[in-house]
Protein backbone atom coordinates (compact mmCIF):
# COMPACT_ATOMS: atom_id res chain seq x y z
CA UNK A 1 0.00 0.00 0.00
CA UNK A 2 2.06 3.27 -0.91
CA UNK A 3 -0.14 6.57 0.51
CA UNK A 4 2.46 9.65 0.57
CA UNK A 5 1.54 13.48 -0.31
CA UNK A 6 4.52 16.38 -0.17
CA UNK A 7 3.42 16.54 3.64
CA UNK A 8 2.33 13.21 5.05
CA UNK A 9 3.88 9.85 4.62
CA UNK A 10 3.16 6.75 5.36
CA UNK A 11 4.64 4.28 8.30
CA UNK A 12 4.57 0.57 9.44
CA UNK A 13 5.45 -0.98 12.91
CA UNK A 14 4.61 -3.61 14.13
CA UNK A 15 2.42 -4.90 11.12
CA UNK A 16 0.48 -1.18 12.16
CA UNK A 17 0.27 0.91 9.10
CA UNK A 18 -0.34 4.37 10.12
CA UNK A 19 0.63 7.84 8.68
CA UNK A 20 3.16 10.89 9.84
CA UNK A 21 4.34 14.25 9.27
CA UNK A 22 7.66 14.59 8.30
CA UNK A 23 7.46 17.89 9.70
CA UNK A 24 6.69 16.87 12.90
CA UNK A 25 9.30 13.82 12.43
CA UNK A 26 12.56 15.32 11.98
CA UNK A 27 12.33 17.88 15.18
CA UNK A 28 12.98 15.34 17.29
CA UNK A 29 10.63 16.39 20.23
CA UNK A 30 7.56 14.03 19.62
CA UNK A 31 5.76 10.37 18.51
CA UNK A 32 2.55 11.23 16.61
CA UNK A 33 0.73 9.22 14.03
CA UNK A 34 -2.73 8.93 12.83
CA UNK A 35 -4.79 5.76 12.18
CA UNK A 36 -5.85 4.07 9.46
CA UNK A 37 -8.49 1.34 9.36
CA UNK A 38 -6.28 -1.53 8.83
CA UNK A 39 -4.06 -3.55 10.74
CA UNK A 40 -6.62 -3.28 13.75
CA UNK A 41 -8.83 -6.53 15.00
CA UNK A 42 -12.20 -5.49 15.04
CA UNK A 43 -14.86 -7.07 13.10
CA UNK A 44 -17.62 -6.32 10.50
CA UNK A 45 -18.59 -2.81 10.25
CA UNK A 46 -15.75 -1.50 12.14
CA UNK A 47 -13.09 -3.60 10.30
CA UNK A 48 -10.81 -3.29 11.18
CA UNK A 49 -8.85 -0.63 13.51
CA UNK A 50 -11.53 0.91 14.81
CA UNK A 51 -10.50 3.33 18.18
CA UNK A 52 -13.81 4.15 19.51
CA UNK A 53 -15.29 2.71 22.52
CA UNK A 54 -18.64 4.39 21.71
CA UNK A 55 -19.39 2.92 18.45
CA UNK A 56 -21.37 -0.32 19.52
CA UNK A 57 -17.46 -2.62 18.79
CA UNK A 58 -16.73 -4.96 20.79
CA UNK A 59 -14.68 -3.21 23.89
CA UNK A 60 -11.56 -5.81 24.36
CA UNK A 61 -11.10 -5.74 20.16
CA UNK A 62 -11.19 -1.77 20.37
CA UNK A 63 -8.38 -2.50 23.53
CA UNK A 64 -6.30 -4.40 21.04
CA UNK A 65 -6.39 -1.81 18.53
CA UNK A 66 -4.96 0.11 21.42
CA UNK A 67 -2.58 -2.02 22.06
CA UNK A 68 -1.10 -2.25 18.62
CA UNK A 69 -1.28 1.21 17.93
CA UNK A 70 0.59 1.93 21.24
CA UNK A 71 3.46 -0.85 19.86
CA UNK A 72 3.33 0.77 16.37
CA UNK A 73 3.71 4.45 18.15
CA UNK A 74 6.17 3.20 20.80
CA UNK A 75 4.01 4.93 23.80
CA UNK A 76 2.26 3.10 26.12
CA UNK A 77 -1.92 2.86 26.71
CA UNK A 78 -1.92 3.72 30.05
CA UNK A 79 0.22 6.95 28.60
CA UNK A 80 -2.82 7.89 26.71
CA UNK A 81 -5.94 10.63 27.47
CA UNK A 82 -9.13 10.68 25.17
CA UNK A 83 -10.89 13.73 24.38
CA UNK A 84 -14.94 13.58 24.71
CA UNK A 85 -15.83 15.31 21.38
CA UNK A 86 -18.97 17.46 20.92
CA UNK A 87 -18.09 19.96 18.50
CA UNK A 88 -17.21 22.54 21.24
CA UNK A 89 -13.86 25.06 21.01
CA UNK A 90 -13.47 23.78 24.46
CA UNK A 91 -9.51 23.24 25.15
CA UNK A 92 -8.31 20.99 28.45
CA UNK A 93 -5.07 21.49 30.02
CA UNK A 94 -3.40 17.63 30.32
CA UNK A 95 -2.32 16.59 33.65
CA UNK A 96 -0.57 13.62 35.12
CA UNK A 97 -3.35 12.81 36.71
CA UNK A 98 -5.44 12.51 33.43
CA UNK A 99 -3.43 9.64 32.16
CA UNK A 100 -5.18 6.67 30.91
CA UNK A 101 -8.94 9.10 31.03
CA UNK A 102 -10.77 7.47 28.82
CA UNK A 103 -8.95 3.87 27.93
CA UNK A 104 -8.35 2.69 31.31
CA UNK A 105 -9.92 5.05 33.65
CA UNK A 106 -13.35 6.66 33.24
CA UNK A 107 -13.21 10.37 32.03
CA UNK A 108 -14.31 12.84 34.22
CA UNK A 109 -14.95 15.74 31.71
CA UNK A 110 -16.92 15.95 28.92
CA UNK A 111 -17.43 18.86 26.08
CA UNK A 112 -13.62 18.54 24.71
CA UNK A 113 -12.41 18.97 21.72
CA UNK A 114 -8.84 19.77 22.12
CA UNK A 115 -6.27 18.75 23.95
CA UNK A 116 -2.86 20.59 25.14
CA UNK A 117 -0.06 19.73 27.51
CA UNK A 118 3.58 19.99 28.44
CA UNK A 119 4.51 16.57 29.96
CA UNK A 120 6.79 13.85 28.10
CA UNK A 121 5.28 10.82 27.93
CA UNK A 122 1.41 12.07 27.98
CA UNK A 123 -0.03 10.80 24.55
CA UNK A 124 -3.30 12.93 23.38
CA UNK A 125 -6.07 11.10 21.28
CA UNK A 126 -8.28 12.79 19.59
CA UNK A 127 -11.02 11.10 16.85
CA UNK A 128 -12.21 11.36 12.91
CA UNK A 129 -13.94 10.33 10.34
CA UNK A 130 -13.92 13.36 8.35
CA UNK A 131 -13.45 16.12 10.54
CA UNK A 132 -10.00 18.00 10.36
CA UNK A 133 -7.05 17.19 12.96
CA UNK A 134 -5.19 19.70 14.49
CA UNK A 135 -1.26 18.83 15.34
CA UNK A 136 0.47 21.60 17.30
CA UNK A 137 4.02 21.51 18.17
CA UNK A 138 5.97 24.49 20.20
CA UNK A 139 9.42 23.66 19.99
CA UNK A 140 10.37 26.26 22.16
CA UNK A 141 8.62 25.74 25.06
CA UNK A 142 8.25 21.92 24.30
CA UNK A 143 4.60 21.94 24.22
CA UNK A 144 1.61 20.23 22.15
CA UNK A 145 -1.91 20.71 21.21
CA UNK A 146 -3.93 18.38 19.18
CA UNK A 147 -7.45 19.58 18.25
CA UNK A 148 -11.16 18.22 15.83
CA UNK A 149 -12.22 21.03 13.64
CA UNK A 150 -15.06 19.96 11.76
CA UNK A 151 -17.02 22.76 10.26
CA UNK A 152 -18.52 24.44 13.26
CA UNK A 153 -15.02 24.08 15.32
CA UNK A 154 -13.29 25.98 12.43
CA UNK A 155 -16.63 28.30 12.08
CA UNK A 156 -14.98 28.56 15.67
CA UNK A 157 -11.70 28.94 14.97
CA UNK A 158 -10.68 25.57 16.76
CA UNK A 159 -6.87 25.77 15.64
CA UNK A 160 -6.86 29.62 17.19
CA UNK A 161 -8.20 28.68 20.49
CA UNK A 162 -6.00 25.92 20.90
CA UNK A 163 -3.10 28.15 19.96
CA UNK A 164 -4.77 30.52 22.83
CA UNK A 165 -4.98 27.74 25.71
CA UNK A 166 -1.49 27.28 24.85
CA UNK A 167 -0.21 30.35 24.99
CA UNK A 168 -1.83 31.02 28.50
CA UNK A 169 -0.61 27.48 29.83
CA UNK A 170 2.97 27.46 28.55
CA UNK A 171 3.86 31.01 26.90
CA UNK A 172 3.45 29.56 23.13
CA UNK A 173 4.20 31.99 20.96
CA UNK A 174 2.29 31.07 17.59
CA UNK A 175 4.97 32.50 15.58
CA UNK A 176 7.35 29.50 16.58
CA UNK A 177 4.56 26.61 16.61
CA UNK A 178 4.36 23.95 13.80
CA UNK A 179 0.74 23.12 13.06
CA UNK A 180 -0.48 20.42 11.05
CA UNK A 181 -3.29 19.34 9.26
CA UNK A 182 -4.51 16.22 9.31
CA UNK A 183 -6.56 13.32 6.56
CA UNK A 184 -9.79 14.44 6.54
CA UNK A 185 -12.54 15.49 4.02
CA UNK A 186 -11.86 17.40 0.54
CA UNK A 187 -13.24 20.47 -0.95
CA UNK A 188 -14.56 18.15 -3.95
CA UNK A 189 -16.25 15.67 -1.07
CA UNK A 190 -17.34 17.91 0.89
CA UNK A 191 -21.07 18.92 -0.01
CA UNK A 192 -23.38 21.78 2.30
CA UNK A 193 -25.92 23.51 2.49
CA UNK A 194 -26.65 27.41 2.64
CA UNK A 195 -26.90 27.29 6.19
CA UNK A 196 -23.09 25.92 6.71
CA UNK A 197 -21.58 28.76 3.54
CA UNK A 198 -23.97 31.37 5.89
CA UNK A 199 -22.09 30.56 8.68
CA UNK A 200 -18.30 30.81 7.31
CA UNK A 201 -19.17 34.28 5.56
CA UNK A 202 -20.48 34.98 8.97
CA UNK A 203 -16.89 33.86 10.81
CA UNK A 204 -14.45 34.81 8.19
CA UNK A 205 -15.86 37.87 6.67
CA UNK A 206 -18.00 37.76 3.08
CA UNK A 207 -15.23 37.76 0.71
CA UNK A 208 -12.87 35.46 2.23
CA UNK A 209 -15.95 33.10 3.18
CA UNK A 210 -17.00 33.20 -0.26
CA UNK A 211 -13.72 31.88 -1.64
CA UNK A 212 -13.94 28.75 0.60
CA UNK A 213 -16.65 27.45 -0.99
CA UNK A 214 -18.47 27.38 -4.62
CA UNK A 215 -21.87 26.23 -6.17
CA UNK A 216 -21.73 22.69 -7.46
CA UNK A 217 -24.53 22.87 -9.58
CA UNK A 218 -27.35 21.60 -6.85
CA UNK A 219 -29.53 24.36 -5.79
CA UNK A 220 -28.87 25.46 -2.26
CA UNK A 221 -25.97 23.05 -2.26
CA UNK A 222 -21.70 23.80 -2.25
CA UNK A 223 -18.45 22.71 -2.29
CA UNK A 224 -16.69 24.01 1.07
CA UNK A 225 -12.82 23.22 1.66
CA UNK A 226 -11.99 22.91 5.06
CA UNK A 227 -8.60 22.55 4.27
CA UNK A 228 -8.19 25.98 3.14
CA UNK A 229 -9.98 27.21 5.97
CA UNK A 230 -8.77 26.10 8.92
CA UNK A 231 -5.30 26.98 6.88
CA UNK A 232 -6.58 30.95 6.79
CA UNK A 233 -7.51 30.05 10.64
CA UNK A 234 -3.99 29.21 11.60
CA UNK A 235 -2.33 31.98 9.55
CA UNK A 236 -4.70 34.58 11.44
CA UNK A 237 -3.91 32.98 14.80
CA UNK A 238 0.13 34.06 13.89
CA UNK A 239 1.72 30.54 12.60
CA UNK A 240 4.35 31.29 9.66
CA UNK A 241 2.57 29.86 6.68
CA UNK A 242 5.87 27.90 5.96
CA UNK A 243 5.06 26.11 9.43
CA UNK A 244 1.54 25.08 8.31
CA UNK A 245 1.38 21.67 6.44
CA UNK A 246 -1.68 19.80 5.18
CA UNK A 247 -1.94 16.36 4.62
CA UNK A 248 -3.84 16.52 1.31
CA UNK A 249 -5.35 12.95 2.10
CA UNK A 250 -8.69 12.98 2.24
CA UNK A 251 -10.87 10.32 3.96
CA UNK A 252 -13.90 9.97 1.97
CA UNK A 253 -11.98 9.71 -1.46
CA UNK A 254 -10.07 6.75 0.17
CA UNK A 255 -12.55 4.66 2.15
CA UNK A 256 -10.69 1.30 1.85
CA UNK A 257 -8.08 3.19 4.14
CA UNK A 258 -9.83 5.78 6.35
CA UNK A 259 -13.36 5.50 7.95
CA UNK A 260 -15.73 8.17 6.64
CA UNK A 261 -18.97 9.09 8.06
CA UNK A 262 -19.86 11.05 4.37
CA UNK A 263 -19.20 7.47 2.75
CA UNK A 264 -20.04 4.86 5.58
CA UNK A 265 -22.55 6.83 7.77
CA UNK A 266 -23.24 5.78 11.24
CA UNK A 267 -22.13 2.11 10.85
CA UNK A 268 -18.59 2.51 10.68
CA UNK A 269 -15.58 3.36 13.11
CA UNK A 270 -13.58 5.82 13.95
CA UNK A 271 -9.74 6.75 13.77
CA UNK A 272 -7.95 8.44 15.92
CA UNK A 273 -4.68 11.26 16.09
CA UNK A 274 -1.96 11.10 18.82
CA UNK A 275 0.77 13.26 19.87
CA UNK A 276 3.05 12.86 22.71
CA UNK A 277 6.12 14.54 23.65
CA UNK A 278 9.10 12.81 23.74
């Protein structure tokens, strides 16, 4: 299987296919990865590395998959803290004593969508199947943020608010951070309504919310790149644009790899993003 854009390549470990930034790579500081659907050992609809808990899987395959994935990564599952995903711009400050929330301890928050921290050795987990991932590295304080921006967290400005949490926690400046986008849904895949385009002319002004999206020939329907937007989002929020890299995989064009809720629906599972500092 050969999946590689100018940005993200892929990796195998321990018979774990999963996919990296470069970027993110070579600095030295961090593991990261982010799923695919194969080399898992769930069953049927959720074939076959499915990472959610929530999905109706059964719970000791979706353990394996944590298992491997934690080989493939070289972290550990107890290491790891799951966000509780509502499509909020709510941001939680990682602790030691959130390891293992949400694989091997019961979560005691809900409403998260982004996660930040400065402790080696915490990994973050965050979940897709079409929304965008947000990978945030500060090198200079030794700091990360990983963040889901579907459409209403960039509407929200997700990747800016993540950005924010971390420069209040740890004095990230944005200027010296290297975000990342992640596999999720394409401009050409991506189909809305008026009342999703009303909302980004609403958040990013009527010209530049314009230029995300365009007719597609449907009445009342559009073509609205995510991508590109959450790209504007980071580039507001201060990141050099030559420290912004997107993945350019998208995961309803590719559903033998990814899971897609556009392509699958509800009967499907979900992949996940980690980050850890080294």
């Amino acid at each position: 299987m050969e999946i590689k854009t100018k940005e993200m390549e892929l990796r195998k470990r321990e018979q774990v296919p999963y996919l990296a930034f470069p970027a993110l790579e070579k600095t030295g500081l961090v593991k990261h990865g982010f799923s695919t659907r194969l080399g898992g050992a769930s069953k049927g609809v959720y074939d076959s590395m499915n990472l959610s808990f929530s999905r109706g899987d059964d719970r000791e395959a979706v353990m394996e998959n944590y298992r491997r994935m934690a080989k493939a990564l070289d972290v550990s599952p107890d290491s790891m803290v799951l966000s509780w995903q509502t499509h909020t711009d709510s941001v939680r400050l990682v602790t030691e004593e959130d390891r293992g929330k949400g694989i091997l301890k019961d979560r005691d928050y809900r409403d998260v969508d982004g996660l930040i921290t400065n402790i080696p050795g915490i990994t973050l987990v965050t979940f897709y199947a079409d929304c965008v991932p947000l990978y945030f590295l500060d090198p200079v304080h030794k700091a990360i943020g990983l963040s889901h921006s579907g459409w209403r967290g960039t509407v929200m400005r997700m990747g800016a608010k993540t950005l924010e949490a971390m420069r209040e926690a740890f004095g990230t400046n944005a200027e010296d951070v290297i975000g990342c986008i992640g596999p999720s849904i394409c401009k050409e895949c991506f189909e809305v309504g008026e009342e999703v385009t009303e909302e980004f002319q609403k958040a990013f002004g009527a010209e530049t919310g314009e230029g995300l999206y365009r007719p597609n020939g449907k009445p009342g329907k559009y073509q609205l790149d995510l991508w590109k937007a959450n790209e504007i989002v980071l580039e507001e929020a201060g990141v050099k644009p030559e420290n912004i890299h997107t993945a350019g995989l998208c995961t309803r064009c590719n559903p033998h790899i990814f899971y897609s809720h556009r392509a699958m629906g509800n009967e499907r599972g979900n992949l996940a993003a980690f980050l850890a500092l080294k």
